[in-house]
PDB file of N, CA and C in Angstrom:
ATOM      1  N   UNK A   1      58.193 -32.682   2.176  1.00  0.00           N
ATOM      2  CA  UNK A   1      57.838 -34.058   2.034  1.00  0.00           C
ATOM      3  C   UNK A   1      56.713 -34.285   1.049  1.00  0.00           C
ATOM      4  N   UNK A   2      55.795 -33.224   1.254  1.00  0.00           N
ATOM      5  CA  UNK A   2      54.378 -33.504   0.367  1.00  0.00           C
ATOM      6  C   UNK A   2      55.419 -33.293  -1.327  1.00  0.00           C
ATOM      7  N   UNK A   3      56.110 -32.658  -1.831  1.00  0.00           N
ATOM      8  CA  UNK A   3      56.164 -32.520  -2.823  1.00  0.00           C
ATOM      9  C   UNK A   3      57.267 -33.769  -3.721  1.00  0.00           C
ATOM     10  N   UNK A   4      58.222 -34.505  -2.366  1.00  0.00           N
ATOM     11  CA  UNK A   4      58.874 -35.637  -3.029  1.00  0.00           C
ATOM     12  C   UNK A   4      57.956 -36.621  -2.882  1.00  0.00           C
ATOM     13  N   UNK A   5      57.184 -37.032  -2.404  1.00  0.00           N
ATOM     14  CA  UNK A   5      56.389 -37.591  -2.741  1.00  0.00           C
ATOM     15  C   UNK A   5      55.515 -37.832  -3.740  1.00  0.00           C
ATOM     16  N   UNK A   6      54.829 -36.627  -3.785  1.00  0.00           N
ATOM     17  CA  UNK A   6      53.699 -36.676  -5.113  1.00  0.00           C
ATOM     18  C   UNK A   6      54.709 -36.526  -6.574  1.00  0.00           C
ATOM     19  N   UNK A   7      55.974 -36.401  -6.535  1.00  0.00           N
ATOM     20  CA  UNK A   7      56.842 -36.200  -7.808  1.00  0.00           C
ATOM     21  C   UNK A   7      57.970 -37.350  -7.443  1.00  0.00           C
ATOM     22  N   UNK A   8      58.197 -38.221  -6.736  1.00  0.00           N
ATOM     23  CA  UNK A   8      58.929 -39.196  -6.571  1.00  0.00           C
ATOM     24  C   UNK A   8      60.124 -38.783  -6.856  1.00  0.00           C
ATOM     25  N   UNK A   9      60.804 -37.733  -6.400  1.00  0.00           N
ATOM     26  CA  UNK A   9      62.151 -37.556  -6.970  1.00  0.00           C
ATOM     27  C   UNK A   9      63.166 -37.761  -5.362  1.00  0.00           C
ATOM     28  N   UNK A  10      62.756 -38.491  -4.598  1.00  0.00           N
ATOM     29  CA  UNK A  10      63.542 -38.705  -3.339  1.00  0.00           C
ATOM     30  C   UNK A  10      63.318 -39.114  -2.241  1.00  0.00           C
ATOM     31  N   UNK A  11      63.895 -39.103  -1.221  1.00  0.00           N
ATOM     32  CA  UNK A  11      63.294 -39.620   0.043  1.00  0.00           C
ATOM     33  C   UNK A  11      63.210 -38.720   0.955  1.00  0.00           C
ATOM     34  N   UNK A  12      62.364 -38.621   2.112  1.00  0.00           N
ATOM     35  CA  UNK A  12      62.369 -38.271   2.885  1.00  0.00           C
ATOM     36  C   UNK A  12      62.918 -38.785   4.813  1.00  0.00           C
ATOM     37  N   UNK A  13      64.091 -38.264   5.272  1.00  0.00           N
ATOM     38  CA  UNK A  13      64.359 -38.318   6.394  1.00  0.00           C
ATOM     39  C   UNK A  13      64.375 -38.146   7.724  1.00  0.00           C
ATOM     40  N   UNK A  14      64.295 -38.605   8.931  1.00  0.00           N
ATOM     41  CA  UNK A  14      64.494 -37.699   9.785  1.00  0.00           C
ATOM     42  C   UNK A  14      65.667 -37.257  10.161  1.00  0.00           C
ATOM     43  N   UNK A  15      65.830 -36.004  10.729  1.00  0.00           N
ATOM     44  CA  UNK A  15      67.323 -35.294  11.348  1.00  0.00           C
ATOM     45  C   UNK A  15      68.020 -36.651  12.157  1.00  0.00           C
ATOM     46  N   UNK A  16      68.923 -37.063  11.678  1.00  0.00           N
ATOM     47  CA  UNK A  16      69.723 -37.741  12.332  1.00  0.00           C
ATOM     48  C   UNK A  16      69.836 -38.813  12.118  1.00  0.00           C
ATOM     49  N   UNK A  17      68.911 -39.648  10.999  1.00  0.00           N
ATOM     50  CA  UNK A  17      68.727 -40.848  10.534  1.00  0.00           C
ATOM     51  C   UNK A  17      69.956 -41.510   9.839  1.00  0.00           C
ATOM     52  N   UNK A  18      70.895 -41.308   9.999  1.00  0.00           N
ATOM     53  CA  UNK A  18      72.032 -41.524   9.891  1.00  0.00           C
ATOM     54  C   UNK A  18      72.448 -43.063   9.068  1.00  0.00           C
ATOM     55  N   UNK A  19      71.784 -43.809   9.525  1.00  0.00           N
ATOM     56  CA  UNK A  19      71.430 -45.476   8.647  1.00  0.00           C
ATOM     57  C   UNK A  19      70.920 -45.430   7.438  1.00  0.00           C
ATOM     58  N   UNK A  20      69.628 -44.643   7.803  1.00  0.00           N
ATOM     59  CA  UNK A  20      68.823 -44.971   6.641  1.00  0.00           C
ATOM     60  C   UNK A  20      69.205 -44.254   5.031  1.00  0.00           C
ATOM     61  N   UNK A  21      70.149 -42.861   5.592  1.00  0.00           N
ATOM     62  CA  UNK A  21      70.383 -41.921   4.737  1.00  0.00           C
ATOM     63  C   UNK A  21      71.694 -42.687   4.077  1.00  0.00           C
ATOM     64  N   UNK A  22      72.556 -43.212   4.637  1.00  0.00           N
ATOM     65  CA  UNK A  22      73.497 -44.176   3.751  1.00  0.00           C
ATOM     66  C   UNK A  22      72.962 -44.889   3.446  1.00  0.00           C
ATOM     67  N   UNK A  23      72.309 -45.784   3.708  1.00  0.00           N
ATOM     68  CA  UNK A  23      71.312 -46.890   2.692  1.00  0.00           C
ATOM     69  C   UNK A  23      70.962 -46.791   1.570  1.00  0.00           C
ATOM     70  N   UNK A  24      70.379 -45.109   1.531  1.00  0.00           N
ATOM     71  CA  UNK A  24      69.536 -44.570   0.545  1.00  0.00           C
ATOM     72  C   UNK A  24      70.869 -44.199  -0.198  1.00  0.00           C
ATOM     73  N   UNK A  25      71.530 -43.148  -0.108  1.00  0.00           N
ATOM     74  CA  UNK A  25      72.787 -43.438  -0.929  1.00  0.00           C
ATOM     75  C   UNK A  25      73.196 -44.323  -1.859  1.00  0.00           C
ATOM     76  N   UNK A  26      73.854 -45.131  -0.929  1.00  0.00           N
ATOM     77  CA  UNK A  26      74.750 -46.470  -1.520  1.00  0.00           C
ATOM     78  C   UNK A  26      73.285 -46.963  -2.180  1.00  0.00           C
ATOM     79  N   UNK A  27      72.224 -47.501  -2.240  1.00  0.00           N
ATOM     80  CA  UNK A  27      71.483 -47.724  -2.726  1.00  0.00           C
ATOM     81  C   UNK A  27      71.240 -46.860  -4.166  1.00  0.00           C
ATOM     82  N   UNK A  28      70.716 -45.543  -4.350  1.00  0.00           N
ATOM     83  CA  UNK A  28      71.157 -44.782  -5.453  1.00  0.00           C
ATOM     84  C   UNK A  28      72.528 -44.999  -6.109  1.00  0.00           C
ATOM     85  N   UNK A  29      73.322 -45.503  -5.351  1.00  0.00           N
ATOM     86  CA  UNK A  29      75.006 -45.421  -6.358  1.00  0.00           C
ATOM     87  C   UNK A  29      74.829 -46.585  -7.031  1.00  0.00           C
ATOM     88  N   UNK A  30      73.994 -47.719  -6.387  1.00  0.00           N
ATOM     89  CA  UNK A  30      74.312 -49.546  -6.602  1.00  0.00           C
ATOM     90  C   UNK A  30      73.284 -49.349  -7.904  1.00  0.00           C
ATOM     91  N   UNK A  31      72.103 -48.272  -8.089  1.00  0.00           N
ATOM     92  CA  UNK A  31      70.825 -48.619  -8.801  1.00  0.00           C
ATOM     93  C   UNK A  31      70.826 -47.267  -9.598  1.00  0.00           C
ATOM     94  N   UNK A  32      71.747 -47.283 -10.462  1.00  0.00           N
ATOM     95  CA  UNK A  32      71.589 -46.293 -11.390  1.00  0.00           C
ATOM     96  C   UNK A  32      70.000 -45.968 -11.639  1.00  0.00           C
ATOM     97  N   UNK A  33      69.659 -46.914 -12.326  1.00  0.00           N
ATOM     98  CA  UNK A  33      68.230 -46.873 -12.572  1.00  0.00           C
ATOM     99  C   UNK A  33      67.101 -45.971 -12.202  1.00  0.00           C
ATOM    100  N   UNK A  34      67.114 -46.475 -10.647  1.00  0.00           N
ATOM    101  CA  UNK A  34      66.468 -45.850  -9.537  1.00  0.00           C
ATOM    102  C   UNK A  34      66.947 -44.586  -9.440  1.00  0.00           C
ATOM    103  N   UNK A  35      68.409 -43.456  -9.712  1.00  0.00           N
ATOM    104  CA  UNK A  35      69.075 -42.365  -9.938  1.00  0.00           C
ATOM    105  C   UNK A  35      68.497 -41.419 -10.887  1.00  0.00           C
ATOM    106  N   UNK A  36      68.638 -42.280 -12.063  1.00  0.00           N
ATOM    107  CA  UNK A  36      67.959 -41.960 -13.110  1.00  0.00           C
ATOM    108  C   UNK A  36      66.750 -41.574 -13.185  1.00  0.00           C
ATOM    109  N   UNK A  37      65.559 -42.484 -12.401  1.00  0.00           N
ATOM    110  CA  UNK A  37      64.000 -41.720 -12.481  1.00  0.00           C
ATOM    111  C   UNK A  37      64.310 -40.755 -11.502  1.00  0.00           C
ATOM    112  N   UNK A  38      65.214 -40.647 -10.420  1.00  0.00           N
ATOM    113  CA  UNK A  38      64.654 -39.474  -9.448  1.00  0.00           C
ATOM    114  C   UNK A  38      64.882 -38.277 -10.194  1.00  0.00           C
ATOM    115  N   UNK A  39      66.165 -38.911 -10.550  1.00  0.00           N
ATOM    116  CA  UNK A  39      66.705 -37.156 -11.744  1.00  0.00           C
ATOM    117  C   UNK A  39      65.609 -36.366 -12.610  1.00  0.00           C
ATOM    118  N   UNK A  40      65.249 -37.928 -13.568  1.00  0.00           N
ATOM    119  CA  UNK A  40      64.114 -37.401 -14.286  1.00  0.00           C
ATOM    120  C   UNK A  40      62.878 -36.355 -13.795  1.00  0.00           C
ATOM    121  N   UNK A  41      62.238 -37.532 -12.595  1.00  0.00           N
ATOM    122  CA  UNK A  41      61.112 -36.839 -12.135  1.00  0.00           C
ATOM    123  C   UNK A  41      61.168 -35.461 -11.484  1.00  0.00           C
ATOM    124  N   UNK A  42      62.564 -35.160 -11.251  1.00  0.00           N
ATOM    125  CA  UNK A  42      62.915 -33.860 -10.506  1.00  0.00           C
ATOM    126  C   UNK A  42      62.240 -32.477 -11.483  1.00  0.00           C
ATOM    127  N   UNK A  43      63.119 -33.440 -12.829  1.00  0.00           N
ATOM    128  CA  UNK A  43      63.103 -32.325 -13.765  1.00  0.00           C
ATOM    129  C   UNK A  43      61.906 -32.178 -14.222  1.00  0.00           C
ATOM    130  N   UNK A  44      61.207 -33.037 -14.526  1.00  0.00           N
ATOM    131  CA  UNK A  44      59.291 -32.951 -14.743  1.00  0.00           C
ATOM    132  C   UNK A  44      58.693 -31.779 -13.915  1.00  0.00           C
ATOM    133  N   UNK A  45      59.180 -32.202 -12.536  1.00  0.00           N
ATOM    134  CA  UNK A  45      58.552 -31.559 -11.237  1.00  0.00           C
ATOM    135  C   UNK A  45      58.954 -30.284 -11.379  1.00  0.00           C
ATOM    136  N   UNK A  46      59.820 -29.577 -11.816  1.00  0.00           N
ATOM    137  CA  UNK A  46      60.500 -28.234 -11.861  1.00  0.00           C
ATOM    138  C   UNK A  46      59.464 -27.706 -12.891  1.00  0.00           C
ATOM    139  N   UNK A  47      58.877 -28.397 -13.875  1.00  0.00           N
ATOM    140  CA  UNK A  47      58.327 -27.573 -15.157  1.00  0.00           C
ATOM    141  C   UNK A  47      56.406 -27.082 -14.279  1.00  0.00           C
ATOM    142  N   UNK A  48      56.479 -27.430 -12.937  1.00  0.00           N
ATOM    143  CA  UNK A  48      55.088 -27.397 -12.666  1.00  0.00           C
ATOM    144  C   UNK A  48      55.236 -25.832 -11.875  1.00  0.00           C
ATOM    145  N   UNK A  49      56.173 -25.613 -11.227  1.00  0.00           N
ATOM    146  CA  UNK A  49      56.645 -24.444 -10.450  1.00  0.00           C
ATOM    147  C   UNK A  49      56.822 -23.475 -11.214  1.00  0.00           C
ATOM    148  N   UNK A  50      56.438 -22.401 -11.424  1.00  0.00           N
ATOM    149  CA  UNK A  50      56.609 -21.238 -12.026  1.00  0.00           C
ATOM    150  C   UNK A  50      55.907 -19.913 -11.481  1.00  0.00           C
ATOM    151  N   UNK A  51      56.631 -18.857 -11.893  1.00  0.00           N
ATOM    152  CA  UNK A  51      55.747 -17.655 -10.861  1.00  0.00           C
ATOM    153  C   UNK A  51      54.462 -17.470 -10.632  1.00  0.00           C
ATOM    154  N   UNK A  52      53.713 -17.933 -11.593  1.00  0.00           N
ATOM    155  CA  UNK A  52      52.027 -17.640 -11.619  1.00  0.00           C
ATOM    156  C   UNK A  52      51.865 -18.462 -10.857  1.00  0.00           C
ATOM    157  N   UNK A  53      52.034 -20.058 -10.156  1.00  0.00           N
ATOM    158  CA  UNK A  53      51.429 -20.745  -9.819  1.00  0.00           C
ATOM    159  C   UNK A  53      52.467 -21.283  -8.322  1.00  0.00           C
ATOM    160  N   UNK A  54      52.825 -20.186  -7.806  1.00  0.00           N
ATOM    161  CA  UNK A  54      54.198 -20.130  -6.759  1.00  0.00           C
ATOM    162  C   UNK A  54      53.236 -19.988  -5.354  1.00  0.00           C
ATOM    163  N   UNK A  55      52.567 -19.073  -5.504  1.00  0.00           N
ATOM    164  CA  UNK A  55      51.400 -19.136  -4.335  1.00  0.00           C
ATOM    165  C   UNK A  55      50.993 -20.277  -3.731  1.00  0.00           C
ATOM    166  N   UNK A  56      49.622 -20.722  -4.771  1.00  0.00           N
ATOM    167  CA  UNK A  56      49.463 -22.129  -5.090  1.00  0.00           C
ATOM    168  C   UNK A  56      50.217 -23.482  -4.256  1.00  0.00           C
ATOM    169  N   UNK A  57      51.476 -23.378  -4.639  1.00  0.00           N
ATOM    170  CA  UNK A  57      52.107 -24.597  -3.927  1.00  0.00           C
ATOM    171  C   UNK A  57      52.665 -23.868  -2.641  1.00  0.00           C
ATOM    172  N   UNK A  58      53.109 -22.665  -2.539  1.00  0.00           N
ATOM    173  CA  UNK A  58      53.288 -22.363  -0.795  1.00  0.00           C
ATOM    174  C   UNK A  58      52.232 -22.668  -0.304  1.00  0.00           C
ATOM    175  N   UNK A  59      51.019 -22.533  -0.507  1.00  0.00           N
ATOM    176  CA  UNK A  59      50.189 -22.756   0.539  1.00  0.00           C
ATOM    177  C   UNK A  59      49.883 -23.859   0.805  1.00  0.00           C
ATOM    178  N   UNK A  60      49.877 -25.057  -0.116  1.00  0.00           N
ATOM    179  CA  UNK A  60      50.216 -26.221  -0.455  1.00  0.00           C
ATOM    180  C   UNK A  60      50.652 -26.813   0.754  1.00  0.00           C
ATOM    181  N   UNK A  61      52.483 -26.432   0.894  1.00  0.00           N
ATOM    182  CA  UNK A  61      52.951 -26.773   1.492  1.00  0.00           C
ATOM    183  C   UNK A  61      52.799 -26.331   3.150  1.00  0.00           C
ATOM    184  N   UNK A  62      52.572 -25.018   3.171  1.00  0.00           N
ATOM    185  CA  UNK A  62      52.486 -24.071   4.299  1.00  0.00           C
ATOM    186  C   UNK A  62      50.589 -24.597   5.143  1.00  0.00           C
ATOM    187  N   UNK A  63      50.361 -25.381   4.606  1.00  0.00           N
ATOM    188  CA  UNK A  63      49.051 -25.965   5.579  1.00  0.00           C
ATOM    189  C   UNK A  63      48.899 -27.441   5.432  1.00  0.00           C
ATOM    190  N   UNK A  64      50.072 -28.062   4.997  1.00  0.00           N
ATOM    191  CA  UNK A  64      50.206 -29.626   5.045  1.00  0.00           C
ATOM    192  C   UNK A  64      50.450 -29.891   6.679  1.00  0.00           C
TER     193      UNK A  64
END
């Protein structure tokens, strides 16, 4: 969660949210747009991850 967030490339759910996760869908299909930045920002977000700095964000994540 901490990392779609701070890189906006998606949403976050709970197990079973079943409404909200088609919403979000059909919403992405209706809003290219909105498709489009998540894609983008995904790919931004990928250029920050790399082996030297892999630690770094496990622990990141591993004490959120």
């Amino acid at each position: 969660g901490i990392l779609t967030k701070r890189f906006n490339f998606g949403c976050i759910f709970k197990p079973g949210d079943v409404k909200n996760i088609g919403a979000f869908i059909l919403d992405c299909k209706l809003n290219s747009e909105k498709l489009v930045e998540f894609q983008e920002n995904a790919r931004k977000a990928s250029f920050h991850f790399t082996p030297e700095n892999a630690e770094q964000f496990y622990k990141e994540i591993v004490d959120a």
